[in-house]
PDB file of N, CA and C in Angstrom:
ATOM      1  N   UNK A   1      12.151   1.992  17.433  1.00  0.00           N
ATOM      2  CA  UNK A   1      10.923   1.224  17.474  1.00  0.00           C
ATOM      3  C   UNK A   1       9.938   1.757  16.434  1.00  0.00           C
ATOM      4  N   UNK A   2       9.594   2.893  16.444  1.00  0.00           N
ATOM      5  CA  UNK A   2       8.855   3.761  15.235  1.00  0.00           C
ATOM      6  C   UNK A   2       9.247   3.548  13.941  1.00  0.00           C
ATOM      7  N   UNK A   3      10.757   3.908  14.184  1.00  0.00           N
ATOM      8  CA  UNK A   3      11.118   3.801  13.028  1.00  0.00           C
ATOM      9  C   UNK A   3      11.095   2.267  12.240  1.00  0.00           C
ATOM     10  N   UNK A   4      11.253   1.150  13.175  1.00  0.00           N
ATOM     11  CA  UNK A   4      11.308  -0.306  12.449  1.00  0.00           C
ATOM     12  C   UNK A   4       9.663  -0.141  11.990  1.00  0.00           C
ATOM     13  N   UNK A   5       8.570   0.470  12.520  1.00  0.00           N
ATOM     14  CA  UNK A   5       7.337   0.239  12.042  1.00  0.00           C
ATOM     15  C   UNK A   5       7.231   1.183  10.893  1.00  0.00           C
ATOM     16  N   UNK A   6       7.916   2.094  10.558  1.00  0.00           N
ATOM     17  CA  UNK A   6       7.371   2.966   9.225  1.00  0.00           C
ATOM     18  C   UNK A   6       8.520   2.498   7.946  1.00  0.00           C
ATOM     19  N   UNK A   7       9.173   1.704   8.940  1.00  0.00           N
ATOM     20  CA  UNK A   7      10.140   0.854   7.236  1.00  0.00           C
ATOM     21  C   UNK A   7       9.324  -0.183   6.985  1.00  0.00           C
ATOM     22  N   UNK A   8       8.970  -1.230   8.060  1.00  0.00           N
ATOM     23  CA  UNK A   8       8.120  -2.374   7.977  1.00  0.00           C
ATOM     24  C   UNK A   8       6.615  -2.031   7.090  1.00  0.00           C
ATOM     25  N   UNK A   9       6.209  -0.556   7.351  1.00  0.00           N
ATOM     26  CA  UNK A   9       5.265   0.006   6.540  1.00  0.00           C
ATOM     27  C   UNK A   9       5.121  -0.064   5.525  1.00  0.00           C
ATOM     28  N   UNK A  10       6.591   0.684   5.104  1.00  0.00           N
ATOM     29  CA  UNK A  10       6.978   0.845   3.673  1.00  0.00           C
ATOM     30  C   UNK A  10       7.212  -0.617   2.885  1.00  0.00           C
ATOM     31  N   UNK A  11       8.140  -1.546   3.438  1.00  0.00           N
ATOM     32  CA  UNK A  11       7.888  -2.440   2.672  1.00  0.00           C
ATOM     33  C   UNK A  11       6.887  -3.218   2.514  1.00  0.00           C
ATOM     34  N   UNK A  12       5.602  -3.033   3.403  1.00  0.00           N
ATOM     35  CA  UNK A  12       4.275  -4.208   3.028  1.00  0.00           C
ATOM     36  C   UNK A  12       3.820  -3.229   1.755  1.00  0.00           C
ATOM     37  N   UNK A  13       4.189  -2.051   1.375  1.00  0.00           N
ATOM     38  CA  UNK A  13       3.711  -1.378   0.661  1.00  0.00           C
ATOM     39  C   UNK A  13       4.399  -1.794  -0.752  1.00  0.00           C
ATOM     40  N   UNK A  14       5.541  -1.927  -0.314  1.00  0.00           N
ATOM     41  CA  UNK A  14       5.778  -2.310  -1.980  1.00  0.00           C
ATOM     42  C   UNK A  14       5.960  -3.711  -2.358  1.00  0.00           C
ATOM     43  N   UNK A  15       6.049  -5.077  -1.073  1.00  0.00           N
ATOM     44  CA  UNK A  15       5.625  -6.001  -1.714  1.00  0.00           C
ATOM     45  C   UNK A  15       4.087  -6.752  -1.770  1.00  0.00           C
ATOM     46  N   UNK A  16       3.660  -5.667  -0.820  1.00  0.00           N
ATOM     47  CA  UNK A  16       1.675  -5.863  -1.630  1.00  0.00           C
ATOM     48  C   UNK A  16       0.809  -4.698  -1.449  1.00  0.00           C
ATOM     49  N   UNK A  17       1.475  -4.313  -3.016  1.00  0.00           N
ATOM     50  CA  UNK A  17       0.429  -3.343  -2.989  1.00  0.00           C
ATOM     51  C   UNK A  17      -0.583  -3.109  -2.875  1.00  0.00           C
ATOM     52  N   UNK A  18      -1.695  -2.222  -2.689  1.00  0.00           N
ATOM     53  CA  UNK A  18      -3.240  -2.588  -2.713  1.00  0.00           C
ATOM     54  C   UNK A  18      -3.840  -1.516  -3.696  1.00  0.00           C
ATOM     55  N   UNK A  19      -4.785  -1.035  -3.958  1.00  0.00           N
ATOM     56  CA  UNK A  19      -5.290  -0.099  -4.331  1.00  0.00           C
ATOM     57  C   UNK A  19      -6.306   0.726  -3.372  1.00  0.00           C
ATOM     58  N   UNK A  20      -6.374  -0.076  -2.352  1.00  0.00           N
ATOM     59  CA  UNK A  20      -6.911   0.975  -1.022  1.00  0.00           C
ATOM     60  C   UNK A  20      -6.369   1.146  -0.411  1.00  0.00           C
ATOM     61  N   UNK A  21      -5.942   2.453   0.086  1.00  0.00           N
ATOM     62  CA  UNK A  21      -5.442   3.206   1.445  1.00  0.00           C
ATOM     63  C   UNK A  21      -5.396   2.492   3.134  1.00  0.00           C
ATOM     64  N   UNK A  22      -4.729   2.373   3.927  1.00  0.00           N
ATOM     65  CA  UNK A  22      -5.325   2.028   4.975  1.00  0.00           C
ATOM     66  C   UNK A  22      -5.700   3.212   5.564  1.00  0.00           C
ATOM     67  N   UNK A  23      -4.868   4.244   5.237  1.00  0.00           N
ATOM     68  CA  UNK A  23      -4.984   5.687   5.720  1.00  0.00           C
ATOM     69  C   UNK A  23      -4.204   6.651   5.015  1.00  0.00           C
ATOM     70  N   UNK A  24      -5.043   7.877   5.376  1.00  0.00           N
ATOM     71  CA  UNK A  24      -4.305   9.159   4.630  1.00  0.00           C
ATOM     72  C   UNK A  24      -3.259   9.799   5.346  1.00  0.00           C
ATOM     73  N   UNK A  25      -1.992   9.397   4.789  1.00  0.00           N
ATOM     74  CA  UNK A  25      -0.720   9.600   5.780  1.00  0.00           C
ATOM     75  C   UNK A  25       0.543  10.573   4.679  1.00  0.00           C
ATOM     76  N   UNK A  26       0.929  12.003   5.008  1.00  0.00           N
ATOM     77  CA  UNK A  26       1.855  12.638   4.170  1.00  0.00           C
ATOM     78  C   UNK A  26       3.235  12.579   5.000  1.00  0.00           C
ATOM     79  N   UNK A  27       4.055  11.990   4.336  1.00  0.00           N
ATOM     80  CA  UNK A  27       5.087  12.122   4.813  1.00  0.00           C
ATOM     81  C   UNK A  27       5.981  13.559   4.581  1.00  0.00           C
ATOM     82  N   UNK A  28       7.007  14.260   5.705  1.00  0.00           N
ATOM     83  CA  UNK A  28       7.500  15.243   5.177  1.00  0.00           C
ATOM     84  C   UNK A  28       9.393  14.734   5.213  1.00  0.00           C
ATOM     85  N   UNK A  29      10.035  14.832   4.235  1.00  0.00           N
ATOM     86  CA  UNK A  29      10.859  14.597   4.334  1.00  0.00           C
ATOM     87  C   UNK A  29      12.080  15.903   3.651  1.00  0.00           C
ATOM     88  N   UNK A  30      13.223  16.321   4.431  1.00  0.00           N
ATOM     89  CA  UNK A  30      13.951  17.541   4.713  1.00  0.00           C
ATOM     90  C   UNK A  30      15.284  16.965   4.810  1.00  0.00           C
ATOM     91  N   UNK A  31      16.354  18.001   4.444  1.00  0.00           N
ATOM     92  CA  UNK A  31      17.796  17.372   4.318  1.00  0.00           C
ATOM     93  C   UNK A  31      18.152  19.696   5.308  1.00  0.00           C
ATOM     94  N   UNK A  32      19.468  19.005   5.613  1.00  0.00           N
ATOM     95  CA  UNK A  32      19.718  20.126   6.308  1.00  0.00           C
ATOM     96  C   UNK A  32      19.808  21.756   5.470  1.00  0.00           C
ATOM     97  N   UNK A  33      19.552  22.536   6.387  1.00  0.00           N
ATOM     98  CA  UNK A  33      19.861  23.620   5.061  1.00  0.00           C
ATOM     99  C   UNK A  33      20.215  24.909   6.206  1.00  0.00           C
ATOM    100  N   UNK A  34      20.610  26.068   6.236  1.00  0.00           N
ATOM    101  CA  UNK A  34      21.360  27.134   6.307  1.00  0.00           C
ATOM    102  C   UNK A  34      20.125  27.995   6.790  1.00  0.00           C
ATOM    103  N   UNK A  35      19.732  27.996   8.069  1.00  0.00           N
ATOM    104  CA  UNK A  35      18.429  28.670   7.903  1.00  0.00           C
ATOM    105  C   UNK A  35      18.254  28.586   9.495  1.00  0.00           C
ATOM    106  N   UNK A  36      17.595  29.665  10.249  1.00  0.00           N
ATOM    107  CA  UNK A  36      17.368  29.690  11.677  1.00  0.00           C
ATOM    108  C   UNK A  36      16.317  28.873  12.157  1.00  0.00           C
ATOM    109  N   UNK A  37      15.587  28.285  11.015  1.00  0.00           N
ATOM    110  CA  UNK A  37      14.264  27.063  10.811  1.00  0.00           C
ATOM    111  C   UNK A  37      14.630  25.929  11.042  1.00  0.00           C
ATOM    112  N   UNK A  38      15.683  25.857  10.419  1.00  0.00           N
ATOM    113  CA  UNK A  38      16.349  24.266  10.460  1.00  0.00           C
ATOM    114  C   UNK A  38      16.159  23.320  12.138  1.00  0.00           C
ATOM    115  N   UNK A  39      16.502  23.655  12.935  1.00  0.00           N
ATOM    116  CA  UNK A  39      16.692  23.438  14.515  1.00  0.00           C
ATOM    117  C   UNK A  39      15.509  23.109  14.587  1.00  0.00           C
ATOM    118  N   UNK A  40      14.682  23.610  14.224  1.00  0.00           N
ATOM    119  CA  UNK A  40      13.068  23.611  15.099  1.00  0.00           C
ATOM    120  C   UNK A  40      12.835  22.821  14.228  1.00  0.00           C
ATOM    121  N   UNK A  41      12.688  22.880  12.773  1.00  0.00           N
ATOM    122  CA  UNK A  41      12.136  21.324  11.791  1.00  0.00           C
ATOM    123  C   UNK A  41      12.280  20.334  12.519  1.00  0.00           C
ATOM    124  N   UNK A  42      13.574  20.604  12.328  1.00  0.00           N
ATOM    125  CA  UNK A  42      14.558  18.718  13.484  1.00  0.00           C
ATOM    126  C   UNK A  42      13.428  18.531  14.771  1.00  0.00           C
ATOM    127  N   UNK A  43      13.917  19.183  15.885  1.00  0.00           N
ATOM    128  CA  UNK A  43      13.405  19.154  16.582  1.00  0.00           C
ATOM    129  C   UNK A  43      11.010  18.918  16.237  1.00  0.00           C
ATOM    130  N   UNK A  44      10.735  19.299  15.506  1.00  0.00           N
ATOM    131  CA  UNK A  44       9.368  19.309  15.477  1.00  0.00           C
ATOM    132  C   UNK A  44       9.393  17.461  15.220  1.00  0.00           C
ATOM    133  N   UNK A  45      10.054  17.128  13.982  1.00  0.00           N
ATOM    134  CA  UNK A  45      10.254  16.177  13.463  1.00  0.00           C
ATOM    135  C   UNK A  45      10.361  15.203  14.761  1.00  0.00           C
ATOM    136  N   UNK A  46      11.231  15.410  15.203  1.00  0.00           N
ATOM    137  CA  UNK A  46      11.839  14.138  16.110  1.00  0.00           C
ATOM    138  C   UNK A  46      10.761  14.081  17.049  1.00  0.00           C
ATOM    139  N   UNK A  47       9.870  14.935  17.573  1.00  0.00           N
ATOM    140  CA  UNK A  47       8.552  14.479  18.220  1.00  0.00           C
ATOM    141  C   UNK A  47       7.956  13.711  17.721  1.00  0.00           C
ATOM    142  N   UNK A  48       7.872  13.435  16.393  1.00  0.00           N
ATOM    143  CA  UNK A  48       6.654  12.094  15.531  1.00  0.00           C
ATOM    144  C   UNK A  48       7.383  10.714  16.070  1.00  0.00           C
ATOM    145  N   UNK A  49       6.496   9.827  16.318  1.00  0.00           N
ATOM    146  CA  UNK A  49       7.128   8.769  16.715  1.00  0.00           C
ATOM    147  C   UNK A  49       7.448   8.170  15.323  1.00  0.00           C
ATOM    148  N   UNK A  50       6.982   8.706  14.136  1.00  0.00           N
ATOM    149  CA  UNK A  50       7.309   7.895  13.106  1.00  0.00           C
ATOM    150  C   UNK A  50       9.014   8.267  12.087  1.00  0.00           C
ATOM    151  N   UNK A  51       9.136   9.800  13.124  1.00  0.00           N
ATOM    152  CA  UNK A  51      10.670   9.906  12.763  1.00  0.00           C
ATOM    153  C   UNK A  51      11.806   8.762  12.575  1.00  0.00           C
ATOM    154  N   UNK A  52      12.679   9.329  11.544  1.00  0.00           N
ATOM    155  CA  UNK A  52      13.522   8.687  11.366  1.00  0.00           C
ATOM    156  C   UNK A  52      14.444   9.572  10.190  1.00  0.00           C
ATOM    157  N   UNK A  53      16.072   9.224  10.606  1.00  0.00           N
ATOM    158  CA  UNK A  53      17.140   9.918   9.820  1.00  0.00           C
ATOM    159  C   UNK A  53      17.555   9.142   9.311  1.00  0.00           C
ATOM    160  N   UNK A  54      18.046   9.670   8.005  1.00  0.00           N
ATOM    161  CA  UNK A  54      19.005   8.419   7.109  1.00  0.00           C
ATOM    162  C   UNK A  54      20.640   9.483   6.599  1.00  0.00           C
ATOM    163  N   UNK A  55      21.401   8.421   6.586  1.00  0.00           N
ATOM    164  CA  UNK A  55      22.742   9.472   6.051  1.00  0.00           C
ATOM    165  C   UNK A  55      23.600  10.022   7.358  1.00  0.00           C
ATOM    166  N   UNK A  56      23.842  10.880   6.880  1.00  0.00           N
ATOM    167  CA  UNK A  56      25.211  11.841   7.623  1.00  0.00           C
ATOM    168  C   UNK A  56      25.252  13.221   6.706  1.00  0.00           C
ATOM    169  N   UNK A  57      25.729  13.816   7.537  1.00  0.00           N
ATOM    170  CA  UNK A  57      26.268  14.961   7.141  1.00  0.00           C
ATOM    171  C   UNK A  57      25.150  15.583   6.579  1.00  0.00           C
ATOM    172  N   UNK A  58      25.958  16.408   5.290  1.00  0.00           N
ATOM    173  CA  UNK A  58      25.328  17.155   4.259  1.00  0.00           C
ATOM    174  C   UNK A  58      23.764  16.143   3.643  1.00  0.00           C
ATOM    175  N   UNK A  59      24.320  14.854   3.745  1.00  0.00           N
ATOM    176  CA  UNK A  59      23.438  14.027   3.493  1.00  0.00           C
ATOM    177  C   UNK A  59      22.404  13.402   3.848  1.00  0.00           C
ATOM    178  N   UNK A  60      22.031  13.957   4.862  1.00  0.00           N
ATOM    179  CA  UNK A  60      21.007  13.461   6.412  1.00  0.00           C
ATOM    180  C   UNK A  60      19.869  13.563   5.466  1.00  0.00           C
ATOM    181  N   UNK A  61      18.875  12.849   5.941  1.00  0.00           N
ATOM    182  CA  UNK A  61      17.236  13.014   5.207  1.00  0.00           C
ATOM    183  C   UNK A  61      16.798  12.286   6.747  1.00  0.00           C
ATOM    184  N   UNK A  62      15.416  13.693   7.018  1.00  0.00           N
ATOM    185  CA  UNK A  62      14.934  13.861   7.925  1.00  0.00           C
ATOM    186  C   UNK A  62      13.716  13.661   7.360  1.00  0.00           C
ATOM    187  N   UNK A  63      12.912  12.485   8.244  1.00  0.00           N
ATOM    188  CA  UNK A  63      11.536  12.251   7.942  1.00  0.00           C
ATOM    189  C   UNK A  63      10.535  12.083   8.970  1.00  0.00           C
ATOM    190  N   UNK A  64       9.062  12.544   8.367  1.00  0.00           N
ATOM    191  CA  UNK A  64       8.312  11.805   9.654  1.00  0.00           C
ATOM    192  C   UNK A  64       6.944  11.998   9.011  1.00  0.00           C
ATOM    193  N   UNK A  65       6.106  11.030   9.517  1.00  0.00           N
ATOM    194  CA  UNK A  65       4.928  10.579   9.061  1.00  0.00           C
ATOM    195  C   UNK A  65       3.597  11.252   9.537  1.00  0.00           C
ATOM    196  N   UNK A  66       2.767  11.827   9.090  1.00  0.00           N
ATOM    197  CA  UNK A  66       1.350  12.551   9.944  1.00  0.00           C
ATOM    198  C   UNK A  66       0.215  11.668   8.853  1.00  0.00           C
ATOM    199  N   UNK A  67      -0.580  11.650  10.076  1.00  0.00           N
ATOM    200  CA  UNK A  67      -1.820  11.155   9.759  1.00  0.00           C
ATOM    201  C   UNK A  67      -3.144  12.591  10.202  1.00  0.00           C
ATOM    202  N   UNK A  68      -4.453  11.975   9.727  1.00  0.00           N
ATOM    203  CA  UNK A  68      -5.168  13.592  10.489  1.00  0.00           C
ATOM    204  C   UNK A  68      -4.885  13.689  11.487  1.00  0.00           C
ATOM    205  N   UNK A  69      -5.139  12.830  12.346  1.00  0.00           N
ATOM    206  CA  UNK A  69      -4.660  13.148  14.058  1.00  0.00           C
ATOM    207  C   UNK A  69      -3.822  14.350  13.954  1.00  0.00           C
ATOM    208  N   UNK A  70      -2.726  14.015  13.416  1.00  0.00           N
ATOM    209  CA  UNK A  70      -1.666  15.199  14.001  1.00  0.00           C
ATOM    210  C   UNK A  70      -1.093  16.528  12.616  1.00  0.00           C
ATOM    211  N   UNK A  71      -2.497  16.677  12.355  1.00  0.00           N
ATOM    212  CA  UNK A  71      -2.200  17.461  11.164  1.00  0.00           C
ATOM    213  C   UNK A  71      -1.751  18.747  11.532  1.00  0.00           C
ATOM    214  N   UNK A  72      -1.725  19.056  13.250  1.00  0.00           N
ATOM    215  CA  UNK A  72      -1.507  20.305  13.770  1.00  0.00           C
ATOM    216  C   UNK A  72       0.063  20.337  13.243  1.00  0.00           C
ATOM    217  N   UNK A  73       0.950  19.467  13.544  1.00  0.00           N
ATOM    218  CA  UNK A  73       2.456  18.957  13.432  1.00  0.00           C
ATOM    219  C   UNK A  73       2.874  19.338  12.181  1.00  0.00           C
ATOM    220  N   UNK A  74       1.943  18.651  11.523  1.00  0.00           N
ATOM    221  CA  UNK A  74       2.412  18.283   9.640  1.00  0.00           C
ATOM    222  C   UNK A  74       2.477  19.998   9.790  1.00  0.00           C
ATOM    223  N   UNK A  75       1.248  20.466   9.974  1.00  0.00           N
ATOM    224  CA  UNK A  75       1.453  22.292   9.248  1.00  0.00           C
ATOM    225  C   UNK A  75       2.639  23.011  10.208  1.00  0.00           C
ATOM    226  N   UNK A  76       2.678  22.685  11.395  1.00  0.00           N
ATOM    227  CA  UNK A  76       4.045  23.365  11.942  1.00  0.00           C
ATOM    228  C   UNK A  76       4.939  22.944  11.216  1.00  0.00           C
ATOM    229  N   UNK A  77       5.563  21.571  10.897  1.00  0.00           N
ATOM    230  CA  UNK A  77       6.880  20.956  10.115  1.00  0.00           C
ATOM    231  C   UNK A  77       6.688  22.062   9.134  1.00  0.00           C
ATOM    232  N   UNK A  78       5.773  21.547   7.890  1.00  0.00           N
ATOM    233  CA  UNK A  78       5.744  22.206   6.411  1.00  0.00           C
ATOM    234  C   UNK A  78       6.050  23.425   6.532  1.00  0.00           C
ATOM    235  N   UNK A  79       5.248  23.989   7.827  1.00  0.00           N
ATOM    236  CA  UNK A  79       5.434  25.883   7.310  1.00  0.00           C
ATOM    237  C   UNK A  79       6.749  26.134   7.264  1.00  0.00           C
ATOM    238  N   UNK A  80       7.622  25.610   8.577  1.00  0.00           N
ATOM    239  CA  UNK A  80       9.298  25.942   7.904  1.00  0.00           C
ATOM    240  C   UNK A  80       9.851  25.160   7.418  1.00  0.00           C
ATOM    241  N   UNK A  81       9.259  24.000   6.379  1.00  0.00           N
ATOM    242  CA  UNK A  81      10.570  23.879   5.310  1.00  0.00           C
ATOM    243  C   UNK A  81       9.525  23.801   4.126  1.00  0.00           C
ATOM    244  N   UNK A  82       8.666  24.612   3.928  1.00  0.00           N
ATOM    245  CA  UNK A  82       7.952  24.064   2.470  1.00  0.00           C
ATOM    246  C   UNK A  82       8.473  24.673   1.499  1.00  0.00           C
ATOM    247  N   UNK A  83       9.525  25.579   1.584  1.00  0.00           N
ATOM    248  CA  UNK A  83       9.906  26.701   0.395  1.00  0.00           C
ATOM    249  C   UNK A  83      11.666  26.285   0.410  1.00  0.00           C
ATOM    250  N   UNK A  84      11.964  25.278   1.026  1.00  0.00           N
ATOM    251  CA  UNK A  84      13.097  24.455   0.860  1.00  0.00           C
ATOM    252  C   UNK A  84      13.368  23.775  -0.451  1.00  0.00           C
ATOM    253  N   UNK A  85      14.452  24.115  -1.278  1.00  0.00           N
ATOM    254  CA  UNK A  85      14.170  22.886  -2.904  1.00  0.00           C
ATOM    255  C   UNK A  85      14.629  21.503  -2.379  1.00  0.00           C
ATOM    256  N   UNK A  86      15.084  20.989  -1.225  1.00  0.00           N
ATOM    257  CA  UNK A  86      14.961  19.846  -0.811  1.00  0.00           C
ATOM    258  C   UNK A  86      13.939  19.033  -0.579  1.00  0.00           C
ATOM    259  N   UNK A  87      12.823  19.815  -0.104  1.00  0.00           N
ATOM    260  CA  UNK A  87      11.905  19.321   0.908  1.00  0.00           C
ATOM    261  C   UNK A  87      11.009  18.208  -0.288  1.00  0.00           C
ATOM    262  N   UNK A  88      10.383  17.026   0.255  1.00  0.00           N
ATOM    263  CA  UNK A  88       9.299  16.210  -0.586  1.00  0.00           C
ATOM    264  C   UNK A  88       8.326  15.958   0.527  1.00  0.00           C
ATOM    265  N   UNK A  89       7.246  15.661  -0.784  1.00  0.00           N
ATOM    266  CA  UNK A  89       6.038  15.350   0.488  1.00  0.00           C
ATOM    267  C   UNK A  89       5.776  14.045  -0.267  1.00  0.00           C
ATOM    268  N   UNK A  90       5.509  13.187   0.554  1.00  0.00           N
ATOM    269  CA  UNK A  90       5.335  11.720  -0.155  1.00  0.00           C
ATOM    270  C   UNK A  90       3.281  11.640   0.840  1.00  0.00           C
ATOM    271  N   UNK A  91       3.226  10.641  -0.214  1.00  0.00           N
ATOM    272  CA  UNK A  91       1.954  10.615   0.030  1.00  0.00           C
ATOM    273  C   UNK A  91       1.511   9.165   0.253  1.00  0.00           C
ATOM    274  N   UNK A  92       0.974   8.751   1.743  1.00  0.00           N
ATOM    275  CA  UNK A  92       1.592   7.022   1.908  1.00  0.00           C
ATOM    276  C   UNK A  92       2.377   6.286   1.319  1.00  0.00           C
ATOM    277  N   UNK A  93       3.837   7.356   1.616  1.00  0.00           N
ATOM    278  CA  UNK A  93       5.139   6.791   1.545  1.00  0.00           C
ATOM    279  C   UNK A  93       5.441   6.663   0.128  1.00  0.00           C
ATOM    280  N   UNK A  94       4.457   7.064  -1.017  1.00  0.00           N
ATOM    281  CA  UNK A  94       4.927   7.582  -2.429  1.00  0.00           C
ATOM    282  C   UNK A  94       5.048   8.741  -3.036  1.00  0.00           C
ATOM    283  N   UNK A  95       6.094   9.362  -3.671  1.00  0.00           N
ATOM    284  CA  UNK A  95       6.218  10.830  -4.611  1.00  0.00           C
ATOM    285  C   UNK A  95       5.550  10.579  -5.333  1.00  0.00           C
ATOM    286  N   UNK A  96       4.161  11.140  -5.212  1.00  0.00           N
ATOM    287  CA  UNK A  96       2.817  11.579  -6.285  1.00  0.00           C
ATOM    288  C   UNK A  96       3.071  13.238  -6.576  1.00  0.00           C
ATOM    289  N   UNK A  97       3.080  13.128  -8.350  1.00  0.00           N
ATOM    290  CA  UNK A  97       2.521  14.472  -8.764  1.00  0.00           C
ATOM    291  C   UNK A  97       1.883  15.452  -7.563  1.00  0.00           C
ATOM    292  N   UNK A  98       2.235  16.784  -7.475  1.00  0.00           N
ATOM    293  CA  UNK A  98       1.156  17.669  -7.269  1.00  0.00           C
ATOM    294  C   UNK A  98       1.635  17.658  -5.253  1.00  0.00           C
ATOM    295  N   UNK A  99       2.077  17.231  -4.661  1.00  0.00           N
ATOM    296  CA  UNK A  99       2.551  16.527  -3.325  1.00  0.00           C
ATOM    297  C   UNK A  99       2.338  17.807  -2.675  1.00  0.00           C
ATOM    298  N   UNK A 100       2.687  19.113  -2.791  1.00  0.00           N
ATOM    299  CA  UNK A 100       2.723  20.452  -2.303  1.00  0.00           C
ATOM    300  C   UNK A 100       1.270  20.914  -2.682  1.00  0.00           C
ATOM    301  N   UNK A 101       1.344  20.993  -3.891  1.00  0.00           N
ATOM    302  CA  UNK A 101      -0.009  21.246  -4.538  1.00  0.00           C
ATOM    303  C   UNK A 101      -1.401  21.018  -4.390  1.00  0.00           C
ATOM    304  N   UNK A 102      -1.351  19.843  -4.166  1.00  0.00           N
ATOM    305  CA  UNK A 102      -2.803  19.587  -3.690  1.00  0.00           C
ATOM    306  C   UNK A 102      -3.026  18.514  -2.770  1.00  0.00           C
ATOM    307  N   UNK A 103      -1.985  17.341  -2.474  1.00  0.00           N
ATOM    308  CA  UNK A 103      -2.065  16.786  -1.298  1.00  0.00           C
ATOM    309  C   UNK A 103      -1.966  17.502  -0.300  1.00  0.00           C
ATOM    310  N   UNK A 104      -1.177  18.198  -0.054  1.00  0.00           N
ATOM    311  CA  UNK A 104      -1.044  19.134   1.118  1.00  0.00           C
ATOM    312  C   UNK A 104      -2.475  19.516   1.190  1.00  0.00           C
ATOM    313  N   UNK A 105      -3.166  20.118   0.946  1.00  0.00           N
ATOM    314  CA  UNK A 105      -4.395  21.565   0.853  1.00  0.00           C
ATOM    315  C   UNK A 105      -5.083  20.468   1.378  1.00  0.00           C
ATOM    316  N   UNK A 106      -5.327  19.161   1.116  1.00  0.00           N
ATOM    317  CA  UNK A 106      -6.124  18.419   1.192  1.00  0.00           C
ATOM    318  C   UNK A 106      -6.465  17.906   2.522  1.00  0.00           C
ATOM    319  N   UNK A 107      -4.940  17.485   3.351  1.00  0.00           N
ATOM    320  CA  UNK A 107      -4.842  17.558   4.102  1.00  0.00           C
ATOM    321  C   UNK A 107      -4.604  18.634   5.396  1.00  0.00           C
ATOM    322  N   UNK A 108      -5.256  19.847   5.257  1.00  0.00           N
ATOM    323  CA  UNK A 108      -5.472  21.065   5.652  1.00  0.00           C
ATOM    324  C   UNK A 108      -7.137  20.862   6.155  1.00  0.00           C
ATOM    325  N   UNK A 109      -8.108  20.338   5.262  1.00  0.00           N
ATOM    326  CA  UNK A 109      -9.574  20.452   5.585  1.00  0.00           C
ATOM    327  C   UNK A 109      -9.568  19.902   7.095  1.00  0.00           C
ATOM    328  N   UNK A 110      -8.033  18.820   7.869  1.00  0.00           N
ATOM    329  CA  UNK A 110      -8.458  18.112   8.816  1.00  0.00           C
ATOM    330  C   UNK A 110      -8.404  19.256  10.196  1.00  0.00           C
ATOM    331  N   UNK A 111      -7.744  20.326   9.308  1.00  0.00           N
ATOM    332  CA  UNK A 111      -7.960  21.510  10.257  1.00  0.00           C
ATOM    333  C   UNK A 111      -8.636  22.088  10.720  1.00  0.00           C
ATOM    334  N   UNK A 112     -10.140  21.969  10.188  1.00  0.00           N
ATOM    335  CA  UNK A 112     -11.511  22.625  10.701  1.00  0.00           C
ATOM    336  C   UNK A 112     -11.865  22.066  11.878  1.00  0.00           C
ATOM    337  N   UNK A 113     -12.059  22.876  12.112  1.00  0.00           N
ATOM    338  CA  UNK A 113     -13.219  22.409  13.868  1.00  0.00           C
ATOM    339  C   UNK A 113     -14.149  22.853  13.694  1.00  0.00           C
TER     340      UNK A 113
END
């Protein structure tokens, strides 16, 4: 069900584009890797209702969508896989320059209380 809404997402996105945001949303997306982290990514992941897997195997791509609301999530996901050479951060559902770099940080300020 989530998942038909963050494909249905994706495609109003690319057949009308806009130049305004509806919202500031980073996607984290992860493929499996060799690591005692791995389990808990999955698992963190599959709590977003906006999860969703694609593939098999070696080939799995693990995704899920944060908005501020749940920026607590996004920084649990990221912290164990951000040093992954798999890992991407899409930025309402596009690979923008800089995705680690400064989208991320950006979405960190929603961390203040």
């Amino acid at each position: 069900m989530a998942t038909d809404q963050a494909h249905q997402e994706k495609l109003a996105d690319i057949l009308q584009p806009s130049t305004e945001a509806k919202s500031f949303r980073i996607t984290i997306v992860f493929r499996p890797k060799i690591s005692p982290s791995y389990e808990k990514a999955v698992a963190i992941a599959k709590k977003n209702p906006t999860y969703r897997e694609e593939g098999e195997g070696e080939w799995t791509r693990h995704a899920a969508t944060y908005s501020p609301e749940t920026v607590e999530d996004l920084f649990a996901l990221f912290s164990l896989v951000h040093d992954w050479d798999t890992t991407e951060v899409l930025v309402n559902n596009k690979p923008l320059p800089y995705g680690h770099q400064l989208w991320l940080p950006l979405m960190w300020f929603y961390r203040i209380k």
